[in-house]
C-alpha atoms as a PDB file:
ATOM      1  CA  UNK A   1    -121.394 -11.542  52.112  1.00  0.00           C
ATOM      2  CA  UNK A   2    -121.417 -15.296  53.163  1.00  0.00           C
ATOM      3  CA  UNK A   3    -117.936 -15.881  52.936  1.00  0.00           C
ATOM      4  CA  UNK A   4    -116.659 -12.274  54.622  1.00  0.00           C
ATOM      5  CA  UNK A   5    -119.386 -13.655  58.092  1.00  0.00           C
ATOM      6  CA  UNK A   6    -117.715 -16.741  57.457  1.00  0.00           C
ATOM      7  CA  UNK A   7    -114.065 -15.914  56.960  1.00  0.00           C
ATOM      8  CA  UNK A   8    -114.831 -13.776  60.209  1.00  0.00           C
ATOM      9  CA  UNK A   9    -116.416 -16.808  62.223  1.00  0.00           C
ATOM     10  CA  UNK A  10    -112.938 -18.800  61.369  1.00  0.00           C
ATOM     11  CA  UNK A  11    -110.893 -15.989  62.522  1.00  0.00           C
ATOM     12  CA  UNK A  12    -112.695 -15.731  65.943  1.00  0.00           C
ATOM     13  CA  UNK A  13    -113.065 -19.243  66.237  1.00  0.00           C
ATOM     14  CA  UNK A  14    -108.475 -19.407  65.506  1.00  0.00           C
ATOM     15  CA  UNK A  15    -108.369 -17.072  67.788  1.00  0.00           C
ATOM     16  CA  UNK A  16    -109.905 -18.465  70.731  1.00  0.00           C
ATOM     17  CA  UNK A  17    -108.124 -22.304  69.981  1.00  0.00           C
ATOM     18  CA  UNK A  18    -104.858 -19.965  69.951  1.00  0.00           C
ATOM     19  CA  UNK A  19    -105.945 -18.593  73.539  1.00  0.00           C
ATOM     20  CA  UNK A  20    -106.757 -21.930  74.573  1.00  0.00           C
ATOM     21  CA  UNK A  21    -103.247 -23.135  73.946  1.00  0.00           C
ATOM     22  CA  UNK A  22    -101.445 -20.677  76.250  1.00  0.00           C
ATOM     23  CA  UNK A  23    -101.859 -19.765  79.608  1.00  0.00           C
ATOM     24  CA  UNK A  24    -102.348 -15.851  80.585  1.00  0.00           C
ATOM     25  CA  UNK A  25    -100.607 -14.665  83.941  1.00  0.00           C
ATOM     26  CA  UNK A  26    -103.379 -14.088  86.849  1.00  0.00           C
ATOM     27  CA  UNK A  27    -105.254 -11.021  85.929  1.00  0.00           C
ATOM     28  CA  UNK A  28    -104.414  -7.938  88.012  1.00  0.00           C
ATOM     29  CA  UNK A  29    -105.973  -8.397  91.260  1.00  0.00           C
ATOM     30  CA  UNK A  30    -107.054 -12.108  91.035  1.00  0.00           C
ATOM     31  CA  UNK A  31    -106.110 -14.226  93.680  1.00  0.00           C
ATOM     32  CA  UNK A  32    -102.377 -16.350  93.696  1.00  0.00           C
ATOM     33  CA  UNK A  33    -101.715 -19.348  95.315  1.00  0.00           C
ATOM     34  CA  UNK A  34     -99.483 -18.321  98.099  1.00  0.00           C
ATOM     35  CA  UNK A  35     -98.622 -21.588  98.655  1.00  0.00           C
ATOM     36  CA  UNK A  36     -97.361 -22.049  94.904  1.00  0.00           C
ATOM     37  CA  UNK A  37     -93.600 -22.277  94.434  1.00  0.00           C
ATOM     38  CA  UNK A  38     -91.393 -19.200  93.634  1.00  0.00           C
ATOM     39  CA  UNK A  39     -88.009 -18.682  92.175  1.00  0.00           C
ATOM     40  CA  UNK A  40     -85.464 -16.871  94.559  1.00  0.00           C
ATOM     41  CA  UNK A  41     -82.003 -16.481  92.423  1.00  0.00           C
ATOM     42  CA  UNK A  42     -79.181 -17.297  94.900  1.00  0.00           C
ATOM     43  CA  UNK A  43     -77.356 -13.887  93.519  1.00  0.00           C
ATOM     44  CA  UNK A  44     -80.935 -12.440  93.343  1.00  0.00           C
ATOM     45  CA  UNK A  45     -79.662 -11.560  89.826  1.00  0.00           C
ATOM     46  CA  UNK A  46     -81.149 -12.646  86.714  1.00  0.00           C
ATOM     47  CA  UNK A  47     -78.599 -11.327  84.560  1.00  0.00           C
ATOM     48  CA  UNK A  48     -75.378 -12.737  84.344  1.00  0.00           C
ATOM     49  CA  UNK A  49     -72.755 -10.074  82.045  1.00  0.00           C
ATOM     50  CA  UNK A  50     -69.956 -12.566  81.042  1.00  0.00           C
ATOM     51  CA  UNK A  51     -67.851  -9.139  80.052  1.00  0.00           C
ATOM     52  CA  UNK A  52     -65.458  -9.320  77.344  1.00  0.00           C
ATOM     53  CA  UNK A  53     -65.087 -13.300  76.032  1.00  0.00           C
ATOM     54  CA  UNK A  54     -62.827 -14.723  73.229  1.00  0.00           C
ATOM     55  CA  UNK A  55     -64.477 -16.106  70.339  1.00  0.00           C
ATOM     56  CA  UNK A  56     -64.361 -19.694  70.112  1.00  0.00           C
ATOM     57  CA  UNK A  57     -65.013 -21.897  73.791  1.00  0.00           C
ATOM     58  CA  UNK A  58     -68.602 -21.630  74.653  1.00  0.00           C
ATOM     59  CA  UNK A  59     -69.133 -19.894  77.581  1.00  0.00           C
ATOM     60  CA  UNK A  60     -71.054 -20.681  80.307  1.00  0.00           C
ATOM     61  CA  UNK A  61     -72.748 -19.424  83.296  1.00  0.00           C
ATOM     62  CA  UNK A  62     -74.913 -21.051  86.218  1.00  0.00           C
ATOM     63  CA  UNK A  63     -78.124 -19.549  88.048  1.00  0.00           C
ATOM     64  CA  UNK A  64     -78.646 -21.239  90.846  1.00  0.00           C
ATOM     65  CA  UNK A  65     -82.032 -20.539  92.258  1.00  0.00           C
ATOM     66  CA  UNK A  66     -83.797 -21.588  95.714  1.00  0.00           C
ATOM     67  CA  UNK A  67     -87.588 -22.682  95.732  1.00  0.00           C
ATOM     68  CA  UNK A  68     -89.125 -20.817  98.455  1.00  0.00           C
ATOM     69  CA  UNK A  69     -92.684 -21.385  97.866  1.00  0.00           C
ATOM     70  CA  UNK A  70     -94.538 -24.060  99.767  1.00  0.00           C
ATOM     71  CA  UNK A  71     -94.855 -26.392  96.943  1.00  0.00           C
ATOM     72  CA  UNK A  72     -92.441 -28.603  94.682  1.00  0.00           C
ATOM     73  CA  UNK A  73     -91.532 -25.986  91.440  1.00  0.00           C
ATOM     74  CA  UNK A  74     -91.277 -27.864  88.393  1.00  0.00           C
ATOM     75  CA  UNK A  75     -89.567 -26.704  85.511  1.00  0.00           C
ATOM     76  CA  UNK A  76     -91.760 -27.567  81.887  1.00  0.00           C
ATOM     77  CA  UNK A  77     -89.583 -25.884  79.668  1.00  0.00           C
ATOM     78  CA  UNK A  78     -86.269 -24.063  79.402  1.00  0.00           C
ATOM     79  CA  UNK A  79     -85.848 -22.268  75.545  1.00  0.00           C
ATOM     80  CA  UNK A  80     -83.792 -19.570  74.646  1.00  0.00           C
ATOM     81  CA  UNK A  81     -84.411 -16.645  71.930  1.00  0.00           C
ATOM     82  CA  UNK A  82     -81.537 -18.137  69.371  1.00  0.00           C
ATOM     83  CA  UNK A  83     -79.976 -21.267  68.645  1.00  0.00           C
ATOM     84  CA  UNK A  84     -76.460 -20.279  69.645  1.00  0.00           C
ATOM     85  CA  UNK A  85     -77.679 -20.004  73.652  1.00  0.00           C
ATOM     86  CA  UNK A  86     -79.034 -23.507  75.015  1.00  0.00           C
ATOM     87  CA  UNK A  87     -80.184 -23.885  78.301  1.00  0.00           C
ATOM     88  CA  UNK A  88     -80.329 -27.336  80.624  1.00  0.00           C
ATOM     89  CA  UNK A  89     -82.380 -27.325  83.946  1.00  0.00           C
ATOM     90  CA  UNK A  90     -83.079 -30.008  86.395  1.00  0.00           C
ATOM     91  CA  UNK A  91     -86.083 -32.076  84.984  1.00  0.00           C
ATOM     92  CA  UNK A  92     -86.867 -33.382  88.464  1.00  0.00           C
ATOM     93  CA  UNK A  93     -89.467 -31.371  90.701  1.00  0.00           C
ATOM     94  CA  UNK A  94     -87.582 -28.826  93.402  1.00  0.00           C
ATOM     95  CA  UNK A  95     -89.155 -29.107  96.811  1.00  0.00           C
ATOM     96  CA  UNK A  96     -89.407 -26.524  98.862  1.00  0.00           C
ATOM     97  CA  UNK A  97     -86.453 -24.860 100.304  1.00  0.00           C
ATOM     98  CA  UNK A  98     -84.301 -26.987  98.338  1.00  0.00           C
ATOM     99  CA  UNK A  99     -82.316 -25.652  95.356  1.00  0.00           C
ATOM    100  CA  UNK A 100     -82.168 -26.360  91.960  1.00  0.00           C
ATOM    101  CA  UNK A 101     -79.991 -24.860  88.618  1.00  0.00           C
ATOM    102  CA  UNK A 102     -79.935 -23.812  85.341  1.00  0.00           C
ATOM    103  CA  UNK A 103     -77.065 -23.880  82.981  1.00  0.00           C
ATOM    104  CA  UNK A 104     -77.031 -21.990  80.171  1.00  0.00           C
ATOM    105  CA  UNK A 105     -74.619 -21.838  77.614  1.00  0.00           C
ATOM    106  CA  UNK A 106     -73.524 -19.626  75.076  1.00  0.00           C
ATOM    107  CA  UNK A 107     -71.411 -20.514  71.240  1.00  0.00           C
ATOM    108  CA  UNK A 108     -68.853 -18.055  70.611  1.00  0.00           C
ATOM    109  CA  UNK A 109     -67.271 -19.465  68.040  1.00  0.00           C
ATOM    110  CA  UNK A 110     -68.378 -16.834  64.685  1.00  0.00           C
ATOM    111  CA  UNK A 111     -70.163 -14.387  66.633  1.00  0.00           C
ATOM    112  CA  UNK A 112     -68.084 -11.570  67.412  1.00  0.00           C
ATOM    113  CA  UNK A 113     -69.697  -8.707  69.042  1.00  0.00           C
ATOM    114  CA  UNK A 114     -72.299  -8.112  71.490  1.00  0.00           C
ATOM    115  CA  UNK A 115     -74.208 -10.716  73.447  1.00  0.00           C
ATOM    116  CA  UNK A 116     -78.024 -10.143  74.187  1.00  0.00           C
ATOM    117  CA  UNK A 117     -79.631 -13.083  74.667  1.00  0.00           C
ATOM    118  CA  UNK A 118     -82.657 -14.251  77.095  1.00  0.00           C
ATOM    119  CA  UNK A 119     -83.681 -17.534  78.190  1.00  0.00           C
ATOM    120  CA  UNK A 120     -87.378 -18.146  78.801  1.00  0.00           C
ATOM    121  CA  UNK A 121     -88.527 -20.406  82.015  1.00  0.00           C
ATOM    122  CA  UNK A 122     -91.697 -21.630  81.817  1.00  0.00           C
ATOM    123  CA  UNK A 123     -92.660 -23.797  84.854  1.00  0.00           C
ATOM    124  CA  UNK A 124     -96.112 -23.940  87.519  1.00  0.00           C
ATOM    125  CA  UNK A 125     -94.029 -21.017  89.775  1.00  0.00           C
ATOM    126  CA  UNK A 126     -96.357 -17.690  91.044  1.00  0.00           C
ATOM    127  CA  UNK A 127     -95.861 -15.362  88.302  1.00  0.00           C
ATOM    128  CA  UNK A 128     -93.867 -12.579  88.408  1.00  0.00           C
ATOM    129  CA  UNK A 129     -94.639  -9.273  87.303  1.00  0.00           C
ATOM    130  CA  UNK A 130     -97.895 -10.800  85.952  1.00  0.00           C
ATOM    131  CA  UNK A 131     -95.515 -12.464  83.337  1.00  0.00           C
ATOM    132  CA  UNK A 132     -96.017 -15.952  82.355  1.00  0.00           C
ATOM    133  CA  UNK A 133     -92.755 -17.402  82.335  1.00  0.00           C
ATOM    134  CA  UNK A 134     -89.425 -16.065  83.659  1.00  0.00           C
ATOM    135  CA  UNK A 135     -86.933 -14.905  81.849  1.00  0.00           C
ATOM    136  CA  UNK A 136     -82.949 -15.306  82.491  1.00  0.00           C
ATOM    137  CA  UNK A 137     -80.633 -12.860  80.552  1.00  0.00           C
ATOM    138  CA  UNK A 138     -77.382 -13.241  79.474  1.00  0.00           C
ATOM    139  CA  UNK A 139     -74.808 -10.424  77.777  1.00  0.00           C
ATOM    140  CA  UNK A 140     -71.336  -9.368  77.555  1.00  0.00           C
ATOM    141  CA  UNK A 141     -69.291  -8.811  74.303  1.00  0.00           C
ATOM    142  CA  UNK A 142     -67.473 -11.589  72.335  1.00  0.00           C
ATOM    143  CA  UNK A 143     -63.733 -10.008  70.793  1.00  0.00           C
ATOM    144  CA  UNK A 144     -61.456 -11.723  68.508  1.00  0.00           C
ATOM    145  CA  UNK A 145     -59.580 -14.286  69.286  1.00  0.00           C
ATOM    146  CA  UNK A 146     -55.694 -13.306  69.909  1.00  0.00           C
ATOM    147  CA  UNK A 147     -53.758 -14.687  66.758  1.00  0.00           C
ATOM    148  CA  UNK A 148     -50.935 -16.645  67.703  1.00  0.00           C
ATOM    149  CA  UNK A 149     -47.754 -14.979  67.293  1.00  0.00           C
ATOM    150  CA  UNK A 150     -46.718 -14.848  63.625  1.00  0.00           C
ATOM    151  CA  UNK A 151     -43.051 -14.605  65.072  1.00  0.00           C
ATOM    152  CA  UNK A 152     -42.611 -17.885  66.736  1.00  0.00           C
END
């Protein structure tokens, strides 16, 4: 009986240093900083569909984005949900009303077929959505590349 009580203390006790690692959103109807800085997508878009792509270049797209909070946004962390899609952000704060970017790339080469990826923003902006961290999505499909011509 000891060791289930304790077994049961450790889990609780994991669970709570696991909470204490990651930040929740604002619970529903807490109070946000509405001074705290916001994202604001120039192509208010946070998908980009790159369409039908060859396999082989990596493709890449930019989201440009506009801080229009009243504070400097600063970006922590950039990662995306595979290792074939790699972001790159500006590591400097973005002030207010000034813009900033994030690149994200995508390896073609061996992956023929859909694309579905997301990219995951975690930085001090106002949540969205009562998410966490924003999220950037990327898709499209990746074909063959066209053999060159046998004939030649």
């Amino acid at each position: 009986m000891k060791k289930v009580i304790l077994s049961l203390c450790f889990a609780i006790g994991m669970a709570g240093v696991a909470n204490a690692q990651n930040p929740v959103a604002a619970p529903a109807g807490a109070t946000v900083d509405k001074n705290a800085p916001k994202f604001q997508f120039v192509d208010k878009n946070d998908t980009y569909d790159f369409g039908k792509i060859p396999e082989g270049p990596v493709a890449e797209h930019v989201f440009v984005f506009k801080n229009t909070g009243k504070k400097p946004l600063i970006i922590s962390n950039a990662n995306a949900s595979c290792g074939c899609t790699t972001p790159e952000w500006n590591k400097e704060p973005i002030a207010p009303g000034k813009t900033g970017k994030i690149t994200v790339r995508y390896n073609t080469q061996g992956r023929v077929g859909p694309i579905a990826k997301s990219v995951y923003i975690t930085s001090n902006a106002a949540p969205v959505d009562g998410k966490e961290r924003y999220e950037l999505y990327i898709k499209g499909e990746v074909v063959p590349a066209a053999a060159p011509d046998a004939g030649k």
